[in-house]
N, C-alpha and C. Protein backbone atom coordinates (compact mmCIF):
# COMPACT_ATOMS: atom_id res chain seq x y z
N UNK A 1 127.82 54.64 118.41
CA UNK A 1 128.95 54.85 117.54
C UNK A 1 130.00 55.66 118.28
N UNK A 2 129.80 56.57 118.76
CA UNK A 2 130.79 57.61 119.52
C UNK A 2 130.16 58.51 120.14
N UNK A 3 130.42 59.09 120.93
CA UNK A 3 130.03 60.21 121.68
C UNK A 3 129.57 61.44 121.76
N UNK A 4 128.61 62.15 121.56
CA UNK A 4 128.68 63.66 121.30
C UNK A 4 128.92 64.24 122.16
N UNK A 5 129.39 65.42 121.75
CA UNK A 5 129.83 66.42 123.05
C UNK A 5 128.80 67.56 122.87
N UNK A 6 128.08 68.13 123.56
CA UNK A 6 127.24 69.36 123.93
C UNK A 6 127.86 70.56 123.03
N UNK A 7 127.23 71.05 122.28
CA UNK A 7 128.02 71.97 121.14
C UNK A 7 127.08 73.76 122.18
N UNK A 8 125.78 73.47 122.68
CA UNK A 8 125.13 74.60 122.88
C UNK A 8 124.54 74.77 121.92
N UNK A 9 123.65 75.45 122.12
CA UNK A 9 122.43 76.10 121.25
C UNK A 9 123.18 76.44 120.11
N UNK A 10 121.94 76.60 118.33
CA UNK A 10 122.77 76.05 117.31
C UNK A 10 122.30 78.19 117.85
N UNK A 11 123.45 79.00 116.95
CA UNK A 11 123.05 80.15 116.89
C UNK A 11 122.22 80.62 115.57
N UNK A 12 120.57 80.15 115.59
CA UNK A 12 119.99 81.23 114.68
C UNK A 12 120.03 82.22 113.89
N UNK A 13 119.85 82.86 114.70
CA UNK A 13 119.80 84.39 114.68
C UNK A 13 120.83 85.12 114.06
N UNK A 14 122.23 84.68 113.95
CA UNK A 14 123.23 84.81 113.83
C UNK A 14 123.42 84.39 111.94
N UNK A 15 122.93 82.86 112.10
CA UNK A 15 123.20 82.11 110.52
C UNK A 15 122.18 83.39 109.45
N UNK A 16 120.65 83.18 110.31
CA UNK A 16 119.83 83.84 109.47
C UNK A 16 119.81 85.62 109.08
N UNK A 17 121.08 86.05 109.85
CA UNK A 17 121.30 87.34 109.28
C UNK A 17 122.38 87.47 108.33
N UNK A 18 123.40 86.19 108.76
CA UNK A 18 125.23 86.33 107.64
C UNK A 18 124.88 86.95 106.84
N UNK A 19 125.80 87.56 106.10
CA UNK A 19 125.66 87.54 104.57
C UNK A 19 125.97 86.82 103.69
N UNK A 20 126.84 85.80 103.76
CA UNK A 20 126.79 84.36 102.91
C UNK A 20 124.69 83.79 102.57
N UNK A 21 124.54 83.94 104.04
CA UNK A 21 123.25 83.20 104.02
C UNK A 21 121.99 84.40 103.29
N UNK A 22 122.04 85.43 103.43
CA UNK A 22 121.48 86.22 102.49
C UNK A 22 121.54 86.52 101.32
N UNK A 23 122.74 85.94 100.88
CA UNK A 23 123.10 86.50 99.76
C UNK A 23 122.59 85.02 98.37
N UNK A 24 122.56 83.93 99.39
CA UNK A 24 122.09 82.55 98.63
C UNK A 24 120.77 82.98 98.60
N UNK A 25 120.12 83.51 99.58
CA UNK A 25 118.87 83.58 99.70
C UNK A 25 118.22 84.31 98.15
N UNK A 26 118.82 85.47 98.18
CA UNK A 26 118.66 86.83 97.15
C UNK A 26 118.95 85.43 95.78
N UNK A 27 119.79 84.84 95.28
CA UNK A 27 120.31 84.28 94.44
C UNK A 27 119.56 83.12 94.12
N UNK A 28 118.82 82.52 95.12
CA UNK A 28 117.78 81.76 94.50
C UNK A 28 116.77 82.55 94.14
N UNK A 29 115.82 83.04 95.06
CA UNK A 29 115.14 83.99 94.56
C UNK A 29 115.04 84.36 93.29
N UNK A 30 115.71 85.12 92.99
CA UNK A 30 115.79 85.43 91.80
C UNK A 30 116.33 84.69 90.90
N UNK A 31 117.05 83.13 90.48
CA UNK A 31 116.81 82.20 90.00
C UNK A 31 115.55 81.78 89.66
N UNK A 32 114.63 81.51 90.53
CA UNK A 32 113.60 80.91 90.74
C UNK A 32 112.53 81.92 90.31
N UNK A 33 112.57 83.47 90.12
CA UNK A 33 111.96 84.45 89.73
C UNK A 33 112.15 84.24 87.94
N UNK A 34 113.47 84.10 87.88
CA UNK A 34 113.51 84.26 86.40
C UNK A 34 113.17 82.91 85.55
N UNK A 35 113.26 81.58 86.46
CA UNK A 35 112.55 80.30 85.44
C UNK A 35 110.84 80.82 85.52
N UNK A 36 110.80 80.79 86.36
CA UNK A 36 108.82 81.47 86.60
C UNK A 36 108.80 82.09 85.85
N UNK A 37 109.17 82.92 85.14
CA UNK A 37 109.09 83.92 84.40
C UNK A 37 109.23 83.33 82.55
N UNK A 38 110.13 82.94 82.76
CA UNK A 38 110.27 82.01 81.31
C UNK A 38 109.34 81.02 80.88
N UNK A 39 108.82 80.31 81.94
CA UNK A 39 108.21 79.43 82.02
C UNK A 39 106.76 79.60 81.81
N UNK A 40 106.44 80.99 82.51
CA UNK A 40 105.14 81.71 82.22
C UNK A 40 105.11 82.07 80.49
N UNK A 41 106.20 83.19 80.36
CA UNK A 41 105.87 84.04 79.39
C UNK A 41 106.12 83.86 78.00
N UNK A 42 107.03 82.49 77.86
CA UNK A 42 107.58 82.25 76.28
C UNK A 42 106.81 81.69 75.75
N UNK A 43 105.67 81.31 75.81
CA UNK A 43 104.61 80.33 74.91
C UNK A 43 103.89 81.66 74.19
N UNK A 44 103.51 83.24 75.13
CA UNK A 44 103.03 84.17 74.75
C UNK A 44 104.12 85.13 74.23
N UNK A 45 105.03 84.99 74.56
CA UNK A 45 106.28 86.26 73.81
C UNK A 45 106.29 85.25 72.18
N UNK A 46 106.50 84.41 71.97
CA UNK A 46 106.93 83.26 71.50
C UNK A 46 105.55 83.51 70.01
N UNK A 47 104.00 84.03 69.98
CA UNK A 47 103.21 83.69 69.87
C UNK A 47 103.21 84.82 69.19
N UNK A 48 103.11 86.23 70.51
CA UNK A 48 102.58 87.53 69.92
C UNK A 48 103.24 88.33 69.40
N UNK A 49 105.00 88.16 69.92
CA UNK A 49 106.04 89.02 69.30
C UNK A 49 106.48 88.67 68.09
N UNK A 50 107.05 87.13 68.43
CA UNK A 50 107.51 86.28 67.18
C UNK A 50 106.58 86.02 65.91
N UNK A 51 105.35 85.82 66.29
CA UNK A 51 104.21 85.13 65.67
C UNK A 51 104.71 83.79 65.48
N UNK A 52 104.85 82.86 66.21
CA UNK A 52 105.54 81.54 65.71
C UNK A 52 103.61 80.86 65.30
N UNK A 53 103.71 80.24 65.06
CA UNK A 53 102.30 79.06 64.77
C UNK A 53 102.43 78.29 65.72
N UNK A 54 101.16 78.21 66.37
CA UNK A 54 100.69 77.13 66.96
C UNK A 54 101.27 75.76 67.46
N UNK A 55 101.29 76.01 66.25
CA UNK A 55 101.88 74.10 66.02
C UNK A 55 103.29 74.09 66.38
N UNK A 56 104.49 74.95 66.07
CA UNK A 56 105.56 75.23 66.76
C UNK A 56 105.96 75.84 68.08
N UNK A 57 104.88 76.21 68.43
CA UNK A 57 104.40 77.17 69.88
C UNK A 57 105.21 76.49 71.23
N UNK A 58 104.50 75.39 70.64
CA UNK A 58 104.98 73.67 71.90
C UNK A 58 106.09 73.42 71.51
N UNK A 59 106.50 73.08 71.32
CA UNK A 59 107.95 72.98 70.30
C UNK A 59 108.89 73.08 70.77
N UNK A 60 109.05 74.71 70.73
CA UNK A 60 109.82 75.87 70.93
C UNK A 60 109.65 76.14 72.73
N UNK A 61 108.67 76.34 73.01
CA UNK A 61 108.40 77.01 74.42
C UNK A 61 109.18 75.73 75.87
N UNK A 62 108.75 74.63 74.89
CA UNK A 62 109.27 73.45 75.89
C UNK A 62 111.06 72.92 75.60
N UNK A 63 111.15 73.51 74.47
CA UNK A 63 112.83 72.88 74.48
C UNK A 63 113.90 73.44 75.40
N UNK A 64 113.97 74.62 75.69
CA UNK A 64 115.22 74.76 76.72
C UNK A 64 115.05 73.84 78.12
N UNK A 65 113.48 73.35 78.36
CA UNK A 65 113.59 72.65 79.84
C UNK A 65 113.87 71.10 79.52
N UNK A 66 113.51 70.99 77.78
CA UNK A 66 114.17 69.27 77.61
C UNK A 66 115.78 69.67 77.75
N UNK A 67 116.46 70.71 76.92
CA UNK A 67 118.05 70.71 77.29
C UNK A 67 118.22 70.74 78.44
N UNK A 68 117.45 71.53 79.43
CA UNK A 68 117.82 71.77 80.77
C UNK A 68 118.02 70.00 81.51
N UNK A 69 116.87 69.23 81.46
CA UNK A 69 116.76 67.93 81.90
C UNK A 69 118.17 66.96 81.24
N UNK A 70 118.49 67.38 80.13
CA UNK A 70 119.74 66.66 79.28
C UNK A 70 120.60 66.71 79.95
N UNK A 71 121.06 68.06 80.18
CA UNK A 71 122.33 68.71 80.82
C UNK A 71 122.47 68.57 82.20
N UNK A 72 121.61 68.73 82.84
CA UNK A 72 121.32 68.20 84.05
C UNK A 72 122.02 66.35 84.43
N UNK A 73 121.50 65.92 83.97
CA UNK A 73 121.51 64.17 84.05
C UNK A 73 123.26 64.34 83.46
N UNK A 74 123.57 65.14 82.46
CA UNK A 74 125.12 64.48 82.26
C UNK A 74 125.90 64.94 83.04
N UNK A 75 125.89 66.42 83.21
CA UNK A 75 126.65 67.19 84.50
C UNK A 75 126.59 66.65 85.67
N UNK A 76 125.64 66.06 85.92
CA UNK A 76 125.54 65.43 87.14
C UNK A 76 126.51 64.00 87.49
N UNK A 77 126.99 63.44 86.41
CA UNK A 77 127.60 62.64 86.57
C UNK A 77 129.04 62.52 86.66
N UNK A 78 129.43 64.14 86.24
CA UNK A 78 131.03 64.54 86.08
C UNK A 78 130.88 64.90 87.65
């Protein structure tokens, strides 16, 4: 197709300290800390704080990740 030209070594060391690149790092992280966390604990917050029943337990604990999947698929298309 075309030619590359020799760019040199990619700099590492350099990307993996930025602070752009740390700062995504920190920001998933803790994204990913706080669905784990929801994901763990609302069937039991949901249960022992609320007292919801059983039978609404499922219900409830799983609907923000059906909106999440909704919202997802339409946003994605704008």
């Amino acid at each position: 197709m075309g030619s590359r030209k020799n760019a040199g070594p990619t700099p590492w060391m350099s990307i993996m300290t930025s602070k752009p690149f740390l700062a995504a790092i920190i920001a998933q992280l803790s994204f990913s800390f706080s669905v784990i966390l929801m994901q763990t604990y609302l069937p039991t917050f949901l249960k022992q704080v609320l007292r919801v029943p059983l039978k609404f337990n499922g219900i409830f604990a799983i609907l923000p990740f059906i909106m999440q999947i909704i919202t997802k698929n339409i946003v994605s298309n704008i």
